[in-house]
C-alpha atoms as a PDB file:
ATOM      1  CA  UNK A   1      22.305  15.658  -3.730  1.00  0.00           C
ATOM      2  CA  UNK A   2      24.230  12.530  -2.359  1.00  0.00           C
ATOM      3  CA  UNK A   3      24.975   9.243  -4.399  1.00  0.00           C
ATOM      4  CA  UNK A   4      22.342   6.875  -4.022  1.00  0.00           C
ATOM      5  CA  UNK A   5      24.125   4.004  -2.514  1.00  0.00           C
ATOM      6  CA  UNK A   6      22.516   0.151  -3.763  1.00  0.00           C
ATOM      7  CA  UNK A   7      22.865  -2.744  -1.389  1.00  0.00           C
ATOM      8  CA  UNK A   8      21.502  -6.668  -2.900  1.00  0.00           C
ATOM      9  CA  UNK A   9      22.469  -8.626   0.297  1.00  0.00           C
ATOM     10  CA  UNK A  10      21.476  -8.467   3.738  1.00  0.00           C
ATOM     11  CA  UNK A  11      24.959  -8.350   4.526  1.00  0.00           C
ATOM     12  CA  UNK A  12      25.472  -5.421   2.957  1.00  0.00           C
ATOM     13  CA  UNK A  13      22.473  -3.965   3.979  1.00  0.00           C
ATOM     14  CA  UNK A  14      23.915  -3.937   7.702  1.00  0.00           C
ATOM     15  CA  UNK A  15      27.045  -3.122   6.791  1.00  0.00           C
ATOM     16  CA  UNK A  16      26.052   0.874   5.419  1.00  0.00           C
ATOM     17  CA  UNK A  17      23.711   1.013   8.241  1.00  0.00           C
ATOM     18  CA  UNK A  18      25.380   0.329  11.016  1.00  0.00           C
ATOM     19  CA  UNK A  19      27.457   3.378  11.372  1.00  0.00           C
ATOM     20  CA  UNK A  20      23.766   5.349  11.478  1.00  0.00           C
ATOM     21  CA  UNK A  21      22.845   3.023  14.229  1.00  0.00           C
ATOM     22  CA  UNK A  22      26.105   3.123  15.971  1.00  0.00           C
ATOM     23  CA  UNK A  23      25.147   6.980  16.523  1.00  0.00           C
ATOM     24  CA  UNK A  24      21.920   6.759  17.391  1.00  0.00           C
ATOM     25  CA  UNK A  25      20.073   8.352  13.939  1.00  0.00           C
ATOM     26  CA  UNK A  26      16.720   8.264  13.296  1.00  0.00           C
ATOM     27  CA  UNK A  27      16.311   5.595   9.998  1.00  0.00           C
ATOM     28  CA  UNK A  28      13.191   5.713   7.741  1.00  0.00           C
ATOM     29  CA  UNK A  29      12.208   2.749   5.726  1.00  0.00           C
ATOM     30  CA  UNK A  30      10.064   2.559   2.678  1.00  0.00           C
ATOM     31  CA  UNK A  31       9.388  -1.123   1.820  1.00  0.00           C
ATOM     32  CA  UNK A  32       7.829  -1.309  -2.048  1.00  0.00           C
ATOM     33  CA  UNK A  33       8.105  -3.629  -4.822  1.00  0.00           C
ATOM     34  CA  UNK A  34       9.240  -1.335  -7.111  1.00  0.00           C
ATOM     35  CA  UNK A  35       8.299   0.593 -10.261  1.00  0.00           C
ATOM     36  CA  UNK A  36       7.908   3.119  -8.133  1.00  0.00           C
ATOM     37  CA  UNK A  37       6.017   6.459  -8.934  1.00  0.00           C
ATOM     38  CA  UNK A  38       4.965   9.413  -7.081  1.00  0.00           C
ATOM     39  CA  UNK A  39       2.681   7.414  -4.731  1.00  0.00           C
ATOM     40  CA  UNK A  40       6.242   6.070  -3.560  1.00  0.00           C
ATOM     41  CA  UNK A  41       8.015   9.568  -3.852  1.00  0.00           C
ATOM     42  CA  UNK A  42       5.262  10.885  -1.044  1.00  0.00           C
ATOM     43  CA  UNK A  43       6.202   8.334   0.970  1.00  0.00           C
ATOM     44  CA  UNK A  44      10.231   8.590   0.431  1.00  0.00           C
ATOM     45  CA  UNK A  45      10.390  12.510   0.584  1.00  0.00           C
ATOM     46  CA  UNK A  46       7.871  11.826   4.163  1.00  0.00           C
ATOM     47  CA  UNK A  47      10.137   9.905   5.251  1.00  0.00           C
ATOM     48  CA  UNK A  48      13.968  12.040   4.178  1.00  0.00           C
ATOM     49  CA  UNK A  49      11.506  15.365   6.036  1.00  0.00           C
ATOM     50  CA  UNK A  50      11.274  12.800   9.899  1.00  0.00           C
ATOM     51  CA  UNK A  51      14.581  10.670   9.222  1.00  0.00           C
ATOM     52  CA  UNK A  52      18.359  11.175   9.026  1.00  0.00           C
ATOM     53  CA  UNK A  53      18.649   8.387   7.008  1.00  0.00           C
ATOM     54  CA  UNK A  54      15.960   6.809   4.521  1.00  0.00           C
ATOM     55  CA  UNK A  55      15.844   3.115   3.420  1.00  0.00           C
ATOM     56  CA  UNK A  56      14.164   2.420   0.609  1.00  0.00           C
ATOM     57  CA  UNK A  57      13.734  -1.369  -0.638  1.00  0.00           C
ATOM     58  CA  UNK A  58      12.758  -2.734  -3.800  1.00  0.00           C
ATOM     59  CA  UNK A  59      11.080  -6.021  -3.490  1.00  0.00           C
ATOM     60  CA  UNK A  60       8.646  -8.333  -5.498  1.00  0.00           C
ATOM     61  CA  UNK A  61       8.039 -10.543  -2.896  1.00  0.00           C
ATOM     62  CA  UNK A  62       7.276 -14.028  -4.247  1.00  0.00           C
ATOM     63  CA  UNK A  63       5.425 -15.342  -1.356  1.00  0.00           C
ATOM     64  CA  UNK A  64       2.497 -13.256  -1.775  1.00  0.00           C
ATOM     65  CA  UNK A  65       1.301 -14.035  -5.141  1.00  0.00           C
ATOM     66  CA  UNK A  66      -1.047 -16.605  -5.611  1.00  0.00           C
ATOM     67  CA  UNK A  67       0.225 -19.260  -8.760  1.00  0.00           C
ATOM     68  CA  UNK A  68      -2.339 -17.616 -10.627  1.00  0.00           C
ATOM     69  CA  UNK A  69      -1.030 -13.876  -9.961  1.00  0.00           C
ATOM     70  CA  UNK A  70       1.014 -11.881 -11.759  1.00  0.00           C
ATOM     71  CA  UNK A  71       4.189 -12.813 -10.514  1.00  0.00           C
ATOM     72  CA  UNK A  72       6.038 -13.007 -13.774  1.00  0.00           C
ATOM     73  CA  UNK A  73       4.630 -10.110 -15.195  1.00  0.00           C
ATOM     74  CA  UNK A  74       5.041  -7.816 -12.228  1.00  0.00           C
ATOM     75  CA  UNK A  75       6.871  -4.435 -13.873  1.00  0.00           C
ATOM     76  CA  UNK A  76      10.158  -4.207 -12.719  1.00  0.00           C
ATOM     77  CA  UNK A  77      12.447  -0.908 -13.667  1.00  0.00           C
ATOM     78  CA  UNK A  78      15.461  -0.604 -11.127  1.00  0.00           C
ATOM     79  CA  UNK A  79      17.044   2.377 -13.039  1.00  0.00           C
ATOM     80  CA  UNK A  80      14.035   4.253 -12.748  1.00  0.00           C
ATOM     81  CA  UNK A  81      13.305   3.104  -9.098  1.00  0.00           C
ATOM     82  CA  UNK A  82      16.841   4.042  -8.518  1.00  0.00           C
ATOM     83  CA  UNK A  83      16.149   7.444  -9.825  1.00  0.00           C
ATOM     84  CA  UNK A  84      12.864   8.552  -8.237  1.00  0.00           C
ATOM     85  CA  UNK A  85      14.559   7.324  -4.708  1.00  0.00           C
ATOM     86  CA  UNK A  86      17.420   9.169  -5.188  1.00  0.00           C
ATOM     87  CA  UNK A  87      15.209  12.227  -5.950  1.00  0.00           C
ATOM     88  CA  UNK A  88      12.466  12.187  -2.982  1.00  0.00           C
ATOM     89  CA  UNK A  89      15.825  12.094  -0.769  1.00  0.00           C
ATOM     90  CA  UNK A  90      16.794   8.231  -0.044  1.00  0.00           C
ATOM     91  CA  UNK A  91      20.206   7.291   0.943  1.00  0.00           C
ATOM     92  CA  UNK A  92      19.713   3.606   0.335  1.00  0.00           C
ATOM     93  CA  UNK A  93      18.354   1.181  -1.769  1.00  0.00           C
ATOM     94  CA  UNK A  94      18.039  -2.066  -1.234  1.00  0.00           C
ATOM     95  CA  UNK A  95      17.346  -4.487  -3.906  1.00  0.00           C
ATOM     96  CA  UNK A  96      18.103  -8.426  -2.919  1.00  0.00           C
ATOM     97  CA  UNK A  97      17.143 -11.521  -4.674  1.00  0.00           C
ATOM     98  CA  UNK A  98      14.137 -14.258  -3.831  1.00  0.00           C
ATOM     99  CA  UNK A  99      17.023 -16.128  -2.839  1.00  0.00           C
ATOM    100  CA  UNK A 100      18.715 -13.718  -0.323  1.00  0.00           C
ATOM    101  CA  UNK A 101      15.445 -13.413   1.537  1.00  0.00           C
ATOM    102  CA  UNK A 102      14.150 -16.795   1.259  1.00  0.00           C
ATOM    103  CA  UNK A 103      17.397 -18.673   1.558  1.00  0.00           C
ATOM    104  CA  UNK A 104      17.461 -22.548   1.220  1.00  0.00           C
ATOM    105  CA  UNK A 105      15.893 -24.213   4.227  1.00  0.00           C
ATOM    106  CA  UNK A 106      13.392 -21.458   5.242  1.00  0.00           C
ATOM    107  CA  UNK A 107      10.696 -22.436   6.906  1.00  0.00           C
ATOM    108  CA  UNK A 108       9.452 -19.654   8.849  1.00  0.00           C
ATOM    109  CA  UNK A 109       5.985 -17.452   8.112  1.00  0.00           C
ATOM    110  CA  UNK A 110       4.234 -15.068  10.250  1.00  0.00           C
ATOM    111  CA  UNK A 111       0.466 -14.652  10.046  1.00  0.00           C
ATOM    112  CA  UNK A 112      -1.298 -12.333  11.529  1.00  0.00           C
ATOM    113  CA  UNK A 113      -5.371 -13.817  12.206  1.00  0.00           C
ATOM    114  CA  UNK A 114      -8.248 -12.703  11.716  1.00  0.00           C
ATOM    115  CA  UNK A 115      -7.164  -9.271   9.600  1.00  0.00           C
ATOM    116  CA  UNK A 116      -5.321 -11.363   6.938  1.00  0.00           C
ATOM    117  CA  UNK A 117      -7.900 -13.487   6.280  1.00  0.00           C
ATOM    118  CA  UNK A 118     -10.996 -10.847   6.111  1.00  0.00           C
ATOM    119  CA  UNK A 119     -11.613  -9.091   2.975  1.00  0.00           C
ATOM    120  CA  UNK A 120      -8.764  -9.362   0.439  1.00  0.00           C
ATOM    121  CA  UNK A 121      -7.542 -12.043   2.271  1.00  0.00           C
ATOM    122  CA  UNK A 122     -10.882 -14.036   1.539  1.00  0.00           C
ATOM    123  CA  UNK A 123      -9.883 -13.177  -2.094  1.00  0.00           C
ATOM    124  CA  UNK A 124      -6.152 -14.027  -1.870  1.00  0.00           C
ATOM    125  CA  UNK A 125      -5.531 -16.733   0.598  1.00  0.00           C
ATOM    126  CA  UNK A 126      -2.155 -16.594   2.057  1.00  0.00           C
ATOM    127  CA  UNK A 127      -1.205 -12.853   0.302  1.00  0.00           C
ATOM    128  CA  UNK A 128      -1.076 -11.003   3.756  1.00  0.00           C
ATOM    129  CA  UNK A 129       1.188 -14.005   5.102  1.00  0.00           C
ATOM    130  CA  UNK A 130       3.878 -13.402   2.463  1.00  0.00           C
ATOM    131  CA  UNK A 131       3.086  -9.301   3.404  1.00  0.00           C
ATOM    132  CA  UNK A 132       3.860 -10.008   6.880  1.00  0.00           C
ATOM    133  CA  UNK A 133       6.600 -12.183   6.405  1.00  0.00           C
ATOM    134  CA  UNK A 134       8.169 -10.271   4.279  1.00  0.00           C
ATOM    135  CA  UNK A 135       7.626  -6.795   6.041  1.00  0.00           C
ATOM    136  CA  UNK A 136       8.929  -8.409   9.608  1.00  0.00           C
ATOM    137  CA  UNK A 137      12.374  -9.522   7.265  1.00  0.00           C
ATOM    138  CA  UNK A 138      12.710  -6.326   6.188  1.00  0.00           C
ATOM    139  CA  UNK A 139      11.655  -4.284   9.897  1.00  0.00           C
ATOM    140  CA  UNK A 140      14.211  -6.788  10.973  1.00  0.00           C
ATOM    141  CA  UNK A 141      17.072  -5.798   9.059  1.00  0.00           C
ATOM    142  CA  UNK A 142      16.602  -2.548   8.891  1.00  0.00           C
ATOM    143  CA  UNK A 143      16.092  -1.823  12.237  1.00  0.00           C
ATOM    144  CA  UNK A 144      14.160   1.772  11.332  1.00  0.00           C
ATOM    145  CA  UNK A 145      12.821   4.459  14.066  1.00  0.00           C
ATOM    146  CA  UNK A 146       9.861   4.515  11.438  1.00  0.00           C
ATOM    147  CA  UNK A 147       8.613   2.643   8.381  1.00  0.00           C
ATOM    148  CA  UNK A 148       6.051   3.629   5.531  1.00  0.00           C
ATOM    149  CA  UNK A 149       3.146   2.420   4.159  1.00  0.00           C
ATOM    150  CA  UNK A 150       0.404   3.708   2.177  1.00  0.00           C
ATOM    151  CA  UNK A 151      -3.230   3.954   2.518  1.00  0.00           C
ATOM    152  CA  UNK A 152      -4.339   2.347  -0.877  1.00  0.00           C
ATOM    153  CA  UNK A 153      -3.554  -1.026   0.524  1.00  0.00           C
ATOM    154  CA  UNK A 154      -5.552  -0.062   3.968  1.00  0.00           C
ATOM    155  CA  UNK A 155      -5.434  -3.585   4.893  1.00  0.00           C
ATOM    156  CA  UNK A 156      -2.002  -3.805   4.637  1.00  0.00           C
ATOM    157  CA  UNK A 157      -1.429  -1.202   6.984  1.00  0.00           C
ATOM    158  CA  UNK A 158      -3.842  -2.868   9.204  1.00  0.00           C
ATOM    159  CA  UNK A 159      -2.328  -5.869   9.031  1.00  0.00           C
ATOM    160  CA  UNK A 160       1.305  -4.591   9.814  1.00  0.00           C
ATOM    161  CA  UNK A 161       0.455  -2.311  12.533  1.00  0.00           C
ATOM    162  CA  UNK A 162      -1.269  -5.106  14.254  1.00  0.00           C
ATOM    163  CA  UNK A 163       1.710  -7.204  14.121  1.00  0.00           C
ATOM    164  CA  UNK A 164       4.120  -4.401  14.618  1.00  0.00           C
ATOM    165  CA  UNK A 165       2.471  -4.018  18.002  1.00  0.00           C
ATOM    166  CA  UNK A 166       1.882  -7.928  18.750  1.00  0.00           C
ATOM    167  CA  UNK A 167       5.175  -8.797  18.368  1.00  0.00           C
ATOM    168  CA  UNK A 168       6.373  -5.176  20.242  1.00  0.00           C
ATOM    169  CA  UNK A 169       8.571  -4.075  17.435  1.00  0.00           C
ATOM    170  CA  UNK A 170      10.322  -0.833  18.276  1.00  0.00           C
ATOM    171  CA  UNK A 171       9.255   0.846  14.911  1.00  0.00           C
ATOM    172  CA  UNK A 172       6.369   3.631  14.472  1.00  0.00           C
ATOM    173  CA  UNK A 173       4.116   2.249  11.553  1.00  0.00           C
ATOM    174  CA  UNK A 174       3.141   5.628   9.582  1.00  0.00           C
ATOM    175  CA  UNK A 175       0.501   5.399   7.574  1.00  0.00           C
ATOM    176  CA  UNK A 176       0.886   8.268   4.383  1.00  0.00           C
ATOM    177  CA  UNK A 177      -2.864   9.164   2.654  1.00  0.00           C
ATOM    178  CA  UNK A 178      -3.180   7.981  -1.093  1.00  0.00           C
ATOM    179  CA  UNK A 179      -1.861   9.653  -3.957  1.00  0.00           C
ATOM    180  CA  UNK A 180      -4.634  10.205  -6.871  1.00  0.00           C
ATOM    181  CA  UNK A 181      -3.967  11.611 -10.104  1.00  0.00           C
ATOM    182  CA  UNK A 182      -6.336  14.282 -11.587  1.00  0.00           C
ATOM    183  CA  UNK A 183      -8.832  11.874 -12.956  1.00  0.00           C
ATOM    184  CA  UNK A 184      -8.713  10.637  -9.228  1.00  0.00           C
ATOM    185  CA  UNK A 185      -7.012   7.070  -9.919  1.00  0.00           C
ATOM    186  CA  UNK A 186      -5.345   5.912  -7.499  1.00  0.00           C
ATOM    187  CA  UNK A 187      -1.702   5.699  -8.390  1.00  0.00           C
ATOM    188  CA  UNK A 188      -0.535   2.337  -8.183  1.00  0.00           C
ATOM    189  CA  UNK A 189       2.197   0.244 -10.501  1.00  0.00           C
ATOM    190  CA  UNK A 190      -0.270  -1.790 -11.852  1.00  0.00           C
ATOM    191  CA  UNK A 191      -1.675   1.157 -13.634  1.00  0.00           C
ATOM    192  CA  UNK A 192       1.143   0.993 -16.003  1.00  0.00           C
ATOM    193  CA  UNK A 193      -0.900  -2.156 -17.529  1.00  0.00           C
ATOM    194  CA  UNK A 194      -3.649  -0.135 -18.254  1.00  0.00           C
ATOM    195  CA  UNK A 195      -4.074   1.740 -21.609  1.00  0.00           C
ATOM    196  CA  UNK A 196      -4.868   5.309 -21.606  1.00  0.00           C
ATOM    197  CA  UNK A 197      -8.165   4.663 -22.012  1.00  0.00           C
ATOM    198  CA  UNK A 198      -8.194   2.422 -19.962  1.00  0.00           C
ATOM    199  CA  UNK A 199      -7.103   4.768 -17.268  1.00  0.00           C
ATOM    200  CA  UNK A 200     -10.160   7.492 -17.741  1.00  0.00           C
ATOM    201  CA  UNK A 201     -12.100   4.460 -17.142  1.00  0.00           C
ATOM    202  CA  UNK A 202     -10.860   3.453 -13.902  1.00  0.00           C
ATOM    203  CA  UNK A 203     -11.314   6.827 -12.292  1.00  0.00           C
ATOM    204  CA  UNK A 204     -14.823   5.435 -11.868  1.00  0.00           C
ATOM    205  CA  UNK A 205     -14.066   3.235  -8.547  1.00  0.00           C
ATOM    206  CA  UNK A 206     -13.208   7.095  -7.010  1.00  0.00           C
ATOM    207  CA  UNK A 207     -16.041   8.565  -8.266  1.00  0.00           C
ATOM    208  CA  UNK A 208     -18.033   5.511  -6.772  1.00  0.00           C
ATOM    209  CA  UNK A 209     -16.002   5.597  -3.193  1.00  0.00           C
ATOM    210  CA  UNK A 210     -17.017   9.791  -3.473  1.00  0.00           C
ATOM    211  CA  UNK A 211     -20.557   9.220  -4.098  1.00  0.00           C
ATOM    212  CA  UNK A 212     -20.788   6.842  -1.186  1.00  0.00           C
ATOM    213  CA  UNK A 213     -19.169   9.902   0.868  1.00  0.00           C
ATOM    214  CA  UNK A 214     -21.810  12.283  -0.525  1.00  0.00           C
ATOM    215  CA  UNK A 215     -24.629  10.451  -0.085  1.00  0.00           C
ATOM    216  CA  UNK A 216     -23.592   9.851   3.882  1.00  0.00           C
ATOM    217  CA  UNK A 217     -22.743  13.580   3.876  1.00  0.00           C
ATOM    218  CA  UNK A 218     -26.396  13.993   2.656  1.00  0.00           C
ATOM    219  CA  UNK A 219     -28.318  12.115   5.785  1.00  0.00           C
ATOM    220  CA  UNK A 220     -27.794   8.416   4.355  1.00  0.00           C
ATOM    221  CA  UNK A 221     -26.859   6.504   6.994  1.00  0.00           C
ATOM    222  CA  UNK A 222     -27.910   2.870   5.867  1.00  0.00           C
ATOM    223  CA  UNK A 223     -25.647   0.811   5.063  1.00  0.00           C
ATOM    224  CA  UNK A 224     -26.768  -0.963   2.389  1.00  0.00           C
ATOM    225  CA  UNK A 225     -28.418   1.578   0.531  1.00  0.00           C
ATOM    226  CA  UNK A 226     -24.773   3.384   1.172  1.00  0.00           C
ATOM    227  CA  UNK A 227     -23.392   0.705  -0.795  1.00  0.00           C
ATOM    228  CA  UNK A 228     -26.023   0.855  -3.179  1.00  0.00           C
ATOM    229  CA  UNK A 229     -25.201   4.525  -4.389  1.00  0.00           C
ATOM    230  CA  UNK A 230     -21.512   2.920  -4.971  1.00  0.00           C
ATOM    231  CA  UNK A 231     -22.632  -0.044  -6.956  1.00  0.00           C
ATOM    232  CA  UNK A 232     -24.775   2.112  -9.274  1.00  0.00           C
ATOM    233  CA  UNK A 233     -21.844   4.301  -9.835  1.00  0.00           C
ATOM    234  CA  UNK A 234     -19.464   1.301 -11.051  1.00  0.00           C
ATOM    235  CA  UNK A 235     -21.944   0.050 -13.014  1.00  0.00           C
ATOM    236  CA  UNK A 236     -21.006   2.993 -15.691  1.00  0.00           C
ATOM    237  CA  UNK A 237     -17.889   0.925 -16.374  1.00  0.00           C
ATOM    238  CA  UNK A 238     -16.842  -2.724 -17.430  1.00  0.00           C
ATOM    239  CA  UNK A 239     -16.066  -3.260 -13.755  1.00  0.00           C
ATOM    240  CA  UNK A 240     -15.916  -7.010 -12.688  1.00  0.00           C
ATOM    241  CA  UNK A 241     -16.018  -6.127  -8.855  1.00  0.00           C
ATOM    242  CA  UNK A 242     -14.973  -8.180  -6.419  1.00  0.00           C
ATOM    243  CA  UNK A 243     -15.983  -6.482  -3.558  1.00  0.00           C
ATOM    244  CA  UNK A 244     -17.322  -2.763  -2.480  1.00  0.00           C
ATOM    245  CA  UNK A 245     -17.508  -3.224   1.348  1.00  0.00           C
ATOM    246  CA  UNK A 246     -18.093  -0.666   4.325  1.00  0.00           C
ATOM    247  CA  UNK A 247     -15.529  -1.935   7.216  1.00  0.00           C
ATOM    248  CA  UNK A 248     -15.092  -0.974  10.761  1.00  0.00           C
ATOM    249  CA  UNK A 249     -11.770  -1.096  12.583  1.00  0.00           C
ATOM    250  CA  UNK A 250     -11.364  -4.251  12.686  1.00  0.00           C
ATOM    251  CA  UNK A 251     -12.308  -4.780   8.927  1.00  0.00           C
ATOM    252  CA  UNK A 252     -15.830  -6.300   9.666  1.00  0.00           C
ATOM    253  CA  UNK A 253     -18.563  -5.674   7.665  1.00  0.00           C
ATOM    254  CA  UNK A 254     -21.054  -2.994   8.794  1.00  0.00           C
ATOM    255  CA  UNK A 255     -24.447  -3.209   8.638  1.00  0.00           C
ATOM    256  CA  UNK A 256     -27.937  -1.274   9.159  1.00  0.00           C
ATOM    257  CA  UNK A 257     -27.953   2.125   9.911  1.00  0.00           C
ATOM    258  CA  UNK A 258     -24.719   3.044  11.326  1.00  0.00           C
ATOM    259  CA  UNK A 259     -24.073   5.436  14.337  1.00  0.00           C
ATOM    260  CA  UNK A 260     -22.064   8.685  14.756  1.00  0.00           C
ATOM    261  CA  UNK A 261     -18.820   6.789  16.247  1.00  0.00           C
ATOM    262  CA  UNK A 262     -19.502   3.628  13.523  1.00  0.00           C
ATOM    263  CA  UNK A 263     -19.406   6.312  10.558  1.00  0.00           C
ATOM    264  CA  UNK A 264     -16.669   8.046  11.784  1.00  0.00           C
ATOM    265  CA  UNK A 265     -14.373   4.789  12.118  1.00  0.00           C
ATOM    266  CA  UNK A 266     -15.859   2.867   8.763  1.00  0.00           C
ATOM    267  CA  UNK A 267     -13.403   2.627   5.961  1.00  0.00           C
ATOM    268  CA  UNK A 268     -14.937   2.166   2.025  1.00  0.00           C
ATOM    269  CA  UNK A 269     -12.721  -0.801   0.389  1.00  0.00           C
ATOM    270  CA  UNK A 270     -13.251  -1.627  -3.419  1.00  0.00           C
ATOM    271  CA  UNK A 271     -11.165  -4.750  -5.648  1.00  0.00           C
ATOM    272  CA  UNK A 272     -12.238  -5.760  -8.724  1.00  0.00           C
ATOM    273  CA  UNK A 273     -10.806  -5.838 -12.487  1.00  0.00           C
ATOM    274  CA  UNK A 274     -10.961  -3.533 -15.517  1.00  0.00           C
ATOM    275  CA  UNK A 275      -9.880  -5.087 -18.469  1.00  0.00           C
ATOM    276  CA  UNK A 276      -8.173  -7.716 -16.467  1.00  0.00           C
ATOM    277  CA  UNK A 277      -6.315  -5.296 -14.207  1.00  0.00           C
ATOM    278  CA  UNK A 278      -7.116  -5.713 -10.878  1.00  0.00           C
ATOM    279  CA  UNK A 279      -7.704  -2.272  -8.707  1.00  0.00           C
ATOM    280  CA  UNK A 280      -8.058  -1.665  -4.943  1.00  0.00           C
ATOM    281  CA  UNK A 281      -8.891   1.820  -3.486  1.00  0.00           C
ATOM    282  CA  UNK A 282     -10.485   2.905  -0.238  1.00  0.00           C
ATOM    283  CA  UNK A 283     -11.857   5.412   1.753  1.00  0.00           C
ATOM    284  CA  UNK A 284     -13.105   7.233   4.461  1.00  0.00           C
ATOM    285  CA  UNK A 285     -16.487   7.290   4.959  1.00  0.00           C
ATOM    286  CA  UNK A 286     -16.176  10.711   6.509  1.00  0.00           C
ATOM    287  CA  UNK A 287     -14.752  12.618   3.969  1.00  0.00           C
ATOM    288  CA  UNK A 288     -11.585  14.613   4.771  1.00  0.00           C
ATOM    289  CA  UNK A 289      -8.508  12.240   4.085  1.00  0.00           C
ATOM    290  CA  UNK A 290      -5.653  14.278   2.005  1.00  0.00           C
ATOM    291  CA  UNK A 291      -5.865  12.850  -1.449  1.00  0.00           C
ATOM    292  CA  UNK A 292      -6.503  15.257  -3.739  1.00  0.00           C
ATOM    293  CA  UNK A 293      -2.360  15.707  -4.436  1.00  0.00           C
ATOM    294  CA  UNK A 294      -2.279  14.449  -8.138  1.00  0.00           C
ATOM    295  CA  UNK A 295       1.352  14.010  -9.068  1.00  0.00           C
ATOM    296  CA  UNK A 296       3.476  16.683 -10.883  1.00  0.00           C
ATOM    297  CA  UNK A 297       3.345  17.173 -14.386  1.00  0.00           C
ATOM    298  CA  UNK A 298       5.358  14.158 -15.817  1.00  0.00           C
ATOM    299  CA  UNK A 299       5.814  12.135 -12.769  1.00  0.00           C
ATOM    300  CA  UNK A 300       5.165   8.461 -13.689  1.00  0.00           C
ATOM    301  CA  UNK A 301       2.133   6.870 -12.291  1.00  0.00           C
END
């Protein structure tokens, strides 16, 4: 298996890619924040399988955490991130400072309306600014045929494929389903602040998101009482939800009894906190999304 190389500059970052350019490869990018586990992986070995060359960057973007957030806190592990990346088949990581993306004298954002300030974004004003802002850097410098984003943050990926196509940017926007782990947790880094309890516990918001799915599956087709079903299930754990919605497209709330093409398009979103860790998760309403791919035996979540 090849080196792994490490870039920390932009500079340098161009530099080892421009060779792949110069001929024409096909370049993969996988923007994260780091601590990555085997939601990641999926989306780095995805990405080696459709690209000759896979970036991989490693990120906590400052700009989208609120002062309240857990900036400080975030878990950061670069040998291990180095490690898994080199493993699901990356040729690059790159790894810069606040600084080297956010030089002295920036004053440049990018928001994208309407989506980044509808769900989440009503809970975290700004966040989906620093996403974009960030995410357009990185599309930017990496120039990549394709770049990959996961499905647990499905308003993320709304968010950058709308501005991915506003702005024409000459990258696909692939969106990879959600890794779960047995208990069906979504895998996420922030699980790591979760005990082991902790984690049994929070494999209630899938169970909820599932028993919205059965319940439509069974003839429900209001949306409230849809909802309903969900709320009863969370309500088995110390949940403090912020929101269980039922979205269309264009991540508006649906309401009443929905039709055929409104079910088929409606995504199930969930935030809230267990035991001061704050979850997201989502879902089709029409079951059939590939998650049921909990990670190998040891793989970090």
């Amino acid at each position: 298996m090849p080196a792994l190389q490490t870039v920390t500059t932009p500079a340098e970052l161009r530099s080892a890619l421009a060779e792949a350019h110069r001929q024409g490869q096909s370049v993969g990018l996988v923007p994260t924040m780091g601590f990555l586990h085997e939601g990641h992986a999926t989306l780095i070995r995805r990405s080696a399988a459709e690209n000759a060359l896979t970036v991989v960057s490693v990120f906590v973007n400052p700009t989208q955490f609120a002062p309240t957030e857990d900036l400080a806190a975030y878990p950061r592990d670069l040998a291990r991130d180095q490690t898994v990346a080199q493993e699901a088949g990356a040729a690059l990581l790159f790894h810069p400072q606040p600084q080297d993306m956010y030089p002295p004298g920036h004053a440049t954002s990018v928001s994208v309306a309407g989506l980044s300030t509808r769900v989440e974004g009503a809970s975290r004003p700004g966040h989906f600014d620093g996403v974009a802002t960030v995410v357009l850097k990185l599309l930017n410098l990496v120039q990549p045929t394709r770049a990959y984003f996961g499905e647990k943050d499905w308003q993320q990926l709304a968010v950058v494929r709308r501005m991915a196509a506003d702005l024409f940017l000459n990258t696909e926007v692939v969106g990879v389903p959600t890794v779960r782990a047995q208990s069906g947790l979504a895998l996420s880094s922030r699980n790591s602040y979760l005990s082991a309890e902790g984690q049994v516990q929070a494999s209630v918001v899938s169970r909820a998101l599932r028993t919205v799915q059965a319940a439509y599956v069974g003839g429900e087709q209001d949306a409230q009482a849809l909802l309903a079903a969900g709320h009863a299930v969370l309500a088995q754990e110390p949940v403090h939800l912020d929101y269980l919605h039922l979205l269309d497209a264009e991540l508006q709330p649906l309401q009443g009894q929905l039709t055929p093409q409104q079910a088929a398009q409606a995504r199930l979103v969930f935030a809230g906190r267990l035991h001061a860790v704050r979850l997201i998760d989502n879902m089709p309403l029409v079951p059939g999304e590939q998650v049921e791919q909990g990670p190998p035996p040891g793989a970090p979540l």
